[in-house]
Every structure is written in structure tokens, then in C-alpha cells.
C-alpha atoms as a PDB file:
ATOM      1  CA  UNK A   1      50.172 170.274  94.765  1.00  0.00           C
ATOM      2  CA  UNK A   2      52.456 167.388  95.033  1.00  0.00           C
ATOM      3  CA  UNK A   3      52.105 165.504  98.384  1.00  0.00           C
ATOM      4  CA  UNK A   4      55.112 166.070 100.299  1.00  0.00           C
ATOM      5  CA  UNK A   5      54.823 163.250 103.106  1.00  0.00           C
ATOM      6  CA  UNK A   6      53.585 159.849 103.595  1.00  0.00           C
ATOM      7  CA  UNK A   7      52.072 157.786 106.763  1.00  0.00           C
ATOM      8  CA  UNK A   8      51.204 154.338 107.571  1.00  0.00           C
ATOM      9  CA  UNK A   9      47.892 154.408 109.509  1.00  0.00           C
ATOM     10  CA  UNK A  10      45.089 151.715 110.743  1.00  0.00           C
ATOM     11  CA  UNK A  11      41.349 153.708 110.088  1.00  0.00           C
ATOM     12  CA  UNK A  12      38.864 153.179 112.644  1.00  0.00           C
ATOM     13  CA  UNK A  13      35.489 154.119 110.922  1.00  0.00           C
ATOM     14  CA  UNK A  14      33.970 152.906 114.124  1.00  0.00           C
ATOM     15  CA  UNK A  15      35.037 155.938 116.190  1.00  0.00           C
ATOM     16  CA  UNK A  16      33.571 158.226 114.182  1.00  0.00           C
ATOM     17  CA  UNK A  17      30.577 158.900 115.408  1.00  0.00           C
ATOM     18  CA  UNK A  18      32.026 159.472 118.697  1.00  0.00           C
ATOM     19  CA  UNK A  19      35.543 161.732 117.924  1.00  0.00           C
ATOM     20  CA  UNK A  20      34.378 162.808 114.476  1.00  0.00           C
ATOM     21  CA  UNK A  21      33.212 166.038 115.393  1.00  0.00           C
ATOM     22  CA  UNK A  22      35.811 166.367 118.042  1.00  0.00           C
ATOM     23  CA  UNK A  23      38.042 166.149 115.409  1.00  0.00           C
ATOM     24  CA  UNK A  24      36.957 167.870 113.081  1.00  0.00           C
ATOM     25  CA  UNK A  25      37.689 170.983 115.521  1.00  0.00           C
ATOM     26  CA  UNK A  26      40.784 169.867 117.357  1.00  0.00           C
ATOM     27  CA  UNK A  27      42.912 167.614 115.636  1.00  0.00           C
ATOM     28  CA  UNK A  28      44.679 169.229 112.527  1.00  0.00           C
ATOM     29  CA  UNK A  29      44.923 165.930 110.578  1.00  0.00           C
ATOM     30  CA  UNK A  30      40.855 165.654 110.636  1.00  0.00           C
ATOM     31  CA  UNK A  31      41.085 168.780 108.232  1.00  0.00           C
ATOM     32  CA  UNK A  32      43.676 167.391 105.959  1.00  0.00           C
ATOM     33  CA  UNK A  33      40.909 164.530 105.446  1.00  0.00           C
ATOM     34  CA  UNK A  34      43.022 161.732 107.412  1.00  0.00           C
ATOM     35  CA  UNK A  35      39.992 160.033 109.482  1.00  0.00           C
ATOM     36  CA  UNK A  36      40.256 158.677 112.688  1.00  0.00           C
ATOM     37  CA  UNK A  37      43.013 156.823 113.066  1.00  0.00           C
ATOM     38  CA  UNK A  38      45.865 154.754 114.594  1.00  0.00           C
ATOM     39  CA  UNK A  39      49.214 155.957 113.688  1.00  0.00           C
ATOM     40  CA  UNK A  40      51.397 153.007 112.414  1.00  0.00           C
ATOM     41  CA  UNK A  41      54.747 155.298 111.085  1.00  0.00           C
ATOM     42  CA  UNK A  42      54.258 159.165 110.620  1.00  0.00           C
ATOM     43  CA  UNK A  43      56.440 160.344 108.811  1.00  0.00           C
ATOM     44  CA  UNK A  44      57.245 157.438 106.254  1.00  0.00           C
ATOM     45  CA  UNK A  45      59.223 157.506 102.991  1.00  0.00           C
ATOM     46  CA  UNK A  46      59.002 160.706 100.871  1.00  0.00           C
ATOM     47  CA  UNK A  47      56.274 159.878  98.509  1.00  0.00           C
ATOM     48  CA  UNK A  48      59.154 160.171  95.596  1.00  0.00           C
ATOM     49  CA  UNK A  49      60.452 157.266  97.487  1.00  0.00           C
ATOM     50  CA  UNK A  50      56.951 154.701  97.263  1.00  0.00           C
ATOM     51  CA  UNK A  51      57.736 152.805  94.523  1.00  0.00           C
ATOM     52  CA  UNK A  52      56.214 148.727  93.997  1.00  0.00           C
ATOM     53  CA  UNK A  53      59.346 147.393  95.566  1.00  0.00           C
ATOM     54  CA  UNK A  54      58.690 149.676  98.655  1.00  0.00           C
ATOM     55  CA  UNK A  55      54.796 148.754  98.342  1.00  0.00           C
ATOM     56  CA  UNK A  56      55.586 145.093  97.819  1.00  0.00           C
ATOM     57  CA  UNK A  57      57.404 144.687 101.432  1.00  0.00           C
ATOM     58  CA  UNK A  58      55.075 146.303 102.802  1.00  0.00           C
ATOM     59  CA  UNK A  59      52.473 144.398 102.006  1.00  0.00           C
ATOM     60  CA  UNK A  60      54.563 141.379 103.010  1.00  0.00           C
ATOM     61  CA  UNK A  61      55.121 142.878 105.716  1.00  0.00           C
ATOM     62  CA  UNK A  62      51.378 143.121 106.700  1.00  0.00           C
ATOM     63  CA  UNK A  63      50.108 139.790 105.571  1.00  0.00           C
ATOM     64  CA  UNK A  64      52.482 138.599 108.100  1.00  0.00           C
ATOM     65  CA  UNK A  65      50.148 140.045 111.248  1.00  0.00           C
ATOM     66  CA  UNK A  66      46.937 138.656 111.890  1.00  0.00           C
ATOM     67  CA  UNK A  67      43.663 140.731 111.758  1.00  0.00           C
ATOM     68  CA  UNK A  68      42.833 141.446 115.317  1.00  0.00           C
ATOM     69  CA  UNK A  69      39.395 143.171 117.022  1.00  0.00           C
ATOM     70  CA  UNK A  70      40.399 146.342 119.512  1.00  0.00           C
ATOM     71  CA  UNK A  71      38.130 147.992 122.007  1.00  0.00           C
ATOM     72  CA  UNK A  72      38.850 151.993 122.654  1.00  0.00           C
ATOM     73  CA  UNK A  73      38.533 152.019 125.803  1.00  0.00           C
ATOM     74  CA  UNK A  74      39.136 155.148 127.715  1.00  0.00           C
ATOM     75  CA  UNK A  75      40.643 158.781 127.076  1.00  0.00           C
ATOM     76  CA  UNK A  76      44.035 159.652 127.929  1.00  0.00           C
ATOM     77  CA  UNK A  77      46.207 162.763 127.779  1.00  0.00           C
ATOM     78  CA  UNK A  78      49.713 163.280 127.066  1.00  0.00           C
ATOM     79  CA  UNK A  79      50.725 165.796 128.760  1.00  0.00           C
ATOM     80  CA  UNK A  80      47.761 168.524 128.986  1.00  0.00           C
ATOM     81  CA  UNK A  81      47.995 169.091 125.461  1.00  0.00           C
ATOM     82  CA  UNK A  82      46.766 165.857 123.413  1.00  0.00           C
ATOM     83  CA  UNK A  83      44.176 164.053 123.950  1.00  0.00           C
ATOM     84  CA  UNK A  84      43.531 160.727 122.951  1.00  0.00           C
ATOM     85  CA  UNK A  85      41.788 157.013 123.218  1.00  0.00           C
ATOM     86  CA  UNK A  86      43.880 154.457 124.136  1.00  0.00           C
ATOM     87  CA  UNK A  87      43.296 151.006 122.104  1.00  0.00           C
ATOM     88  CA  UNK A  88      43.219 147.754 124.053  1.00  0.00           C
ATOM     89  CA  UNK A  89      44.895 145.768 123.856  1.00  0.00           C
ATOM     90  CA  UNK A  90      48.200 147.707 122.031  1.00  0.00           C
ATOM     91  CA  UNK A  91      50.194 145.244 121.046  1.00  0.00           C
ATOM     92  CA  UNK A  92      49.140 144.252 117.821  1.00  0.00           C
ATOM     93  CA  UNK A  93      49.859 148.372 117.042  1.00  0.00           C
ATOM     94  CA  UNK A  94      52.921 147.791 118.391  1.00  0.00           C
ATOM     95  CA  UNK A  95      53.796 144.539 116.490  1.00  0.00           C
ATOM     96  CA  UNK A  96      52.527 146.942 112.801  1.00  0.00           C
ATOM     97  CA  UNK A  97      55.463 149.514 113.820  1.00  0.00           C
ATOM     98  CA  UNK A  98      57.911 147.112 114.641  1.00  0.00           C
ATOM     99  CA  UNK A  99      57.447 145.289 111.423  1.00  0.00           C
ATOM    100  CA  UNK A 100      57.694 148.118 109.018  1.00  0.00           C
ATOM    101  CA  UNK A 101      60.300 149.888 111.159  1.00  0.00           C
ATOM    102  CA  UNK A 102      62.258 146.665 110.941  1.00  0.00           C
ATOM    103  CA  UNK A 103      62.021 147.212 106.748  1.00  0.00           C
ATOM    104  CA  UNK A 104      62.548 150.617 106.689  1.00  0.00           C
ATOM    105  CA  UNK A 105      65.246 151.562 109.529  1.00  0.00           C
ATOM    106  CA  UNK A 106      65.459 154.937 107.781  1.00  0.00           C
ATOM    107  CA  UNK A 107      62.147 155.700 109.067  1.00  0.00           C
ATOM    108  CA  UNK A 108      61.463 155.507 112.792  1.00  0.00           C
ATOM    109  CA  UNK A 109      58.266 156.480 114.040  1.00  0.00           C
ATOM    110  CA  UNK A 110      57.960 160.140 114.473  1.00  0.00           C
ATOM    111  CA  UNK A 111      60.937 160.479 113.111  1.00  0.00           C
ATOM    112  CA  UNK A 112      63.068 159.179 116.447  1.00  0.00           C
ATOM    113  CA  UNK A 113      61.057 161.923 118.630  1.00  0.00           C
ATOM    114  CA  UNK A 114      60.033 159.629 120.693  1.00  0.00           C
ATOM    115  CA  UNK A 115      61.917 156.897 122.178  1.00  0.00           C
ATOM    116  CA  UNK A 116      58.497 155.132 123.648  1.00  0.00           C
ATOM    117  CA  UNK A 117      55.501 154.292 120.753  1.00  0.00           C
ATOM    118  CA  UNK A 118      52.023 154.452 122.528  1.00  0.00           C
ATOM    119  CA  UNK A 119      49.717 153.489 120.288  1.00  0.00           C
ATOM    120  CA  UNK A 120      46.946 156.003 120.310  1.00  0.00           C
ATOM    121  CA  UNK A 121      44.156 157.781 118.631  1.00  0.00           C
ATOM    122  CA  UNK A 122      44.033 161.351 118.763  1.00  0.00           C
ATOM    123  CA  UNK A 123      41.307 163.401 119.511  1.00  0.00           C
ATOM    124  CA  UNK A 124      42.733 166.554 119.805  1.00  0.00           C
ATOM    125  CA  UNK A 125      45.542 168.601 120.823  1.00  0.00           C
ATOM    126  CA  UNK A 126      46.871 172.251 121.340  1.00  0.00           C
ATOM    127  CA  UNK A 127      43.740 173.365 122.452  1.00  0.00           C
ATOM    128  CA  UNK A 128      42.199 174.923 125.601  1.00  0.00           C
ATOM    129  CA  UNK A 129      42.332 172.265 128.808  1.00  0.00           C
ATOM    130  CA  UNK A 130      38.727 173.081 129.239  1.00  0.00           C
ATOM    131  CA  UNK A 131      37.600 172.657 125.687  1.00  0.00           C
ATOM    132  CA  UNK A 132      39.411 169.493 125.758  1.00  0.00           C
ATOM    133  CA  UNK A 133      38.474 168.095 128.707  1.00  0.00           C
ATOM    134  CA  UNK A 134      34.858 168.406 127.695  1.00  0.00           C
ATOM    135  CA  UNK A 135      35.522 166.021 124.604  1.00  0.00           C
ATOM    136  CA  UNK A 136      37.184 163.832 127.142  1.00  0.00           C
ATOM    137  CA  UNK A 137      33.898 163.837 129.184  1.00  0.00           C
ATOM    138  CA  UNK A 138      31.476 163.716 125.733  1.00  0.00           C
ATOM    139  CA  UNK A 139      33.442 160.683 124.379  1.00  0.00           C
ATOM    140  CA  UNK A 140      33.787 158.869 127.698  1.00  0.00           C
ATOM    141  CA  UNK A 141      30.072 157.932 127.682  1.00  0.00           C
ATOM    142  CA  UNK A 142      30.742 156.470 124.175  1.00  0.00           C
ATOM    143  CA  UNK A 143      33.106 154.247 125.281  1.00  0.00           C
ATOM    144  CA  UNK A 144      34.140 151.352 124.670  1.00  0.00           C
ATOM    145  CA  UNK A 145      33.983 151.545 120.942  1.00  0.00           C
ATOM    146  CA  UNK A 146      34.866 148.153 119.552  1.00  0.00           C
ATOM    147  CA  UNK A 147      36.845 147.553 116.345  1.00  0.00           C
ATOM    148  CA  UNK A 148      38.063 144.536 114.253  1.00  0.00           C
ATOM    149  CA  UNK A 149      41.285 145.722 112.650  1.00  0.00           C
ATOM    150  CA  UNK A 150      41.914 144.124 108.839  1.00  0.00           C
ATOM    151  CA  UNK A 151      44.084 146.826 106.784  1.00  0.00           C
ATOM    152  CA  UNK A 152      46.672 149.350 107.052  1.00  0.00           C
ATOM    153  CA  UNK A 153      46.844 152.269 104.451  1.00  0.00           C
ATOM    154  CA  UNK A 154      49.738 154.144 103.017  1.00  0.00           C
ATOM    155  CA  UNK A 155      48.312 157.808 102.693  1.00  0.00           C
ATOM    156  CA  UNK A 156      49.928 160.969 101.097  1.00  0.00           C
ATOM    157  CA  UNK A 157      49.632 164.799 101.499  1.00  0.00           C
ATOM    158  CA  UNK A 158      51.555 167.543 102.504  1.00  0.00           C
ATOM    159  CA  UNK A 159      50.719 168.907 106.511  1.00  0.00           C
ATOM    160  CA  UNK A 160      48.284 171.697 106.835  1.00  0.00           C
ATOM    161  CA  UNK A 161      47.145 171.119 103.056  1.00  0.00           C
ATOM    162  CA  UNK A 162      43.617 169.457 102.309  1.00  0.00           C
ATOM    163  CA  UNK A 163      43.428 166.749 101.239  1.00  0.00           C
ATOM    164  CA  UNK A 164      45.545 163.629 101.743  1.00  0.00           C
ATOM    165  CA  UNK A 165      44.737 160.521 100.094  1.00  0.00           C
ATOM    166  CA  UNK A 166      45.027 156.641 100.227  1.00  0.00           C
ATOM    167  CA  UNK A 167      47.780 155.542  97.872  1.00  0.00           C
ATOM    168  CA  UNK A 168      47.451 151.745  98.657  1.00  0.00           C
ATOM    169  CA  UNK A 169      45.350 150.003 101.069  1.00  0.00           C
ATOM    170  CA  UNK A 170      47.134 146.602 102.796  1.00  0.00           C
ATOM    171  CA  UNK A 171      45.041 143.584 103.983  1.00  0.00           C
ATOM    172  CA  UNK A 172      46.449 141.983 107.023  1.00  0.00           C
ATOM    173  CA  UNK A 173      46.667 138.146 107.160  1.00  0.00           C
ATOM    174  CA  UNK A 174      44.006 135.838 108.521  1.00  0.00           C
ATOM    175  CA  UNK A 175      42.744 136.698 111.791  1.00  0.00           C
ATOM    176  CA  UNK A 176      43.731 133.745 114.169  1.00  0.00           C
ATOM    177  CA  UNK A 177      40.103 132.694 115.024  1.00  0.00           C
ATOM    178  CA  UNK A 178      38.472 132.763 112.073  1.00  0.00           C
ATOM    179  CA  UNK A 179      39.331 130.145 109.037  1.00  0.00           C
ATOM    180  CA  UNK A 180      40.665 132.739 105.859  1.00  0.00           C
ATOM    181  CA  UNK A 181      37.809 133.855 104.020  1.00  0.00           C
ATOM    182  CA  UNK A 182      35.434 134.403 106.874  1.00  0.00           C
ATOM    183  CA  UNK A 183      35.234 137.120 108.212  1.00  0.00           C
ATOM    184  CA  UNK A 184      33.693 140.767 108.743  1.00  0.00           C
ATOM    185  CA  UNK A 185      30.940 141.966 106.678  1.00  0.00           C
ATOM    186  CA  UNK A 186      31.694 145.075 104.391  1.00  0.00           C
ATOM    187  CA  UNK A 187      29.154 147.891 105.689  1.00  0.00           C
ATOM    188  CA  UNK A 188      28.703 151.296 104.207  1.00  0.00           C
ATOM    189  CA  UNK A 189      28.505 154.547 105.881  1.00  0.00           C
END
């Protein structure tokens, strides 16, 4: 099957351990194969619409923002129905959407639901306040999960449909305390 959307998202391998099986139960997107993540732009361009002009601003676009480190450091709820860790600091999220909103006008993040972006990592949503309030509890005593930040990937799937995968994967520039060249060493999982 054809993918039918695109998203922009920042992967945070190191919450894993923590969320993954949270996840894995409660969040939709964990099932699609999207891992834990920070959204950048859901929805982006229809995948017809990805072409290497489209991939060449954006990686402009994200060579432009400095590689930054990110602590998750507590759970949050919109509403009573999502739950979610909330990055500190933000702003360099924010500063990602901004930048390839700025590109692509025709694609506002979550599609102009929303008229305030919180950056955010999801845990889980739609499900029983009790079920999710003991992730909340569980993951809590994980926290805070530190993360340095260095690439943004394009993925592509259609919703509810197994899996998605990473078209392109975009470095972002040189993080502002470290000289280009150093910096975090590769580990495997």
C-alpha cells in the first residue's frame, strides 16, 4: 500500500525504555512503527508531493538549527485524554516547526487544529484515566530522561496501517558548544 501521509518528527531512542511499552499499548502511532517521538509537522506534504526540491529546503532548513541536548522531564496531560512528557527546554521544538512551517505555509502543524504548538511526546491517549494515570506514575520514576537532539526525519505511512517508514533522515547543524565534528557517539540498541 502506498503511504498516504507524511510527518516531520525528532526520535528519542532514549525514552524507550521508559514509554516503549506504554506505547506500544496506548499510543496508536507506536503500532504503525513511528517510535517515540517529538512531533515537528504532522500532517506534512502528501508523499506525491516529497520530491528533492521539497527535501533540499528542508534540509536547509535544518542545518540552519543547532543540535541541542533535552531532558524529559515530567508527564503532562492534555485534557484527561493524552498523556505525554514534556521536553525541556521547548524551544528548540518550537524553533524546528517554525522553520519548516515558514517553507511550507501550506502545511501548518496539525493541520491549523491547534492555534498553540506544545511540543510534546506522547505516551498515550484515548484510554481509561486509570490505565493512564498508572503510566504517568510508572514513567515518573524514570524521569528525567536526557537526550541530545541531532536529526529530524521525514517518515511516510498511511494512519492505522503498519508500518511507516523513514524516507530521509536530516542532520541538524553544529551544536553551539561543541566544535563541528565532535560530537555524540553512535550507540546501538
Amino acid at each position: 500500500m502506498e503511504p498516504t501521509q507524511t510527518a516531520l518528527i525528532v526520535p528519542i531512542p532514549e525514552a524507550e525504555d521508559a514509554v516503549g511499552r506504554f506505547r506500544a499499548s496506548l499510543d496508536r502511532a507506536a503500532s504503525w512503527g513511528v517510535p517515540a517521538h517529538v512531533t515537528v509537522l504532522y500532517p506534512f506534504l502528501p508523499p506525491q508531493q516529497i520530491n528533492e526540491q521539497a527535501l533540499a529546503v528542508l534540509r536547509e532548513a535544518f542545518a540552519g538549527i543547532p543540535r541541542f541536548d533535552v531532558a524529559l522531564t515530567h508527564v503532562d496531560w492534555f485534557g484527561d485524554a493524552v498523556l505525554w512528557l514534556a521536553p525541556q527546554p521547548d524551544l528548540p521544538f518550537r524553533d524546528l516547526t517554525e522553520a519548516v512551517w515558514q517553507r511550507f505555509p501550506e502545511a501548518p502543524p496539525y493541520a491549523g487544529a491547534h492555534s498553540d504548538v506544545v511540543p510534546h511526546l506522547t505516551i498515550g491517549h484515548d484510554a481509561a484515566k486509570p490505565v493512564l494515570s498508572h503510566a504517568a506514575e510508572t514513567i515518573s520514576a524514570h524521569l528525567p530522561i536526557n537526550a541530545a537532539i541531532d536529526r529530524v526525519l521525514l517518515i511516510a505511512g498511511t494512519p492505522d496501517v503498519s508500518p511507516w517508514r523513514t524516507v530521509c533522515e536530516f542532520p541538524l547543524g553544529a551544536h553551539p558548544q561543541r566544535p563541528a565534528g565532535i560530537g555524540l557517539q553512535a550507540t546501538s540498541a
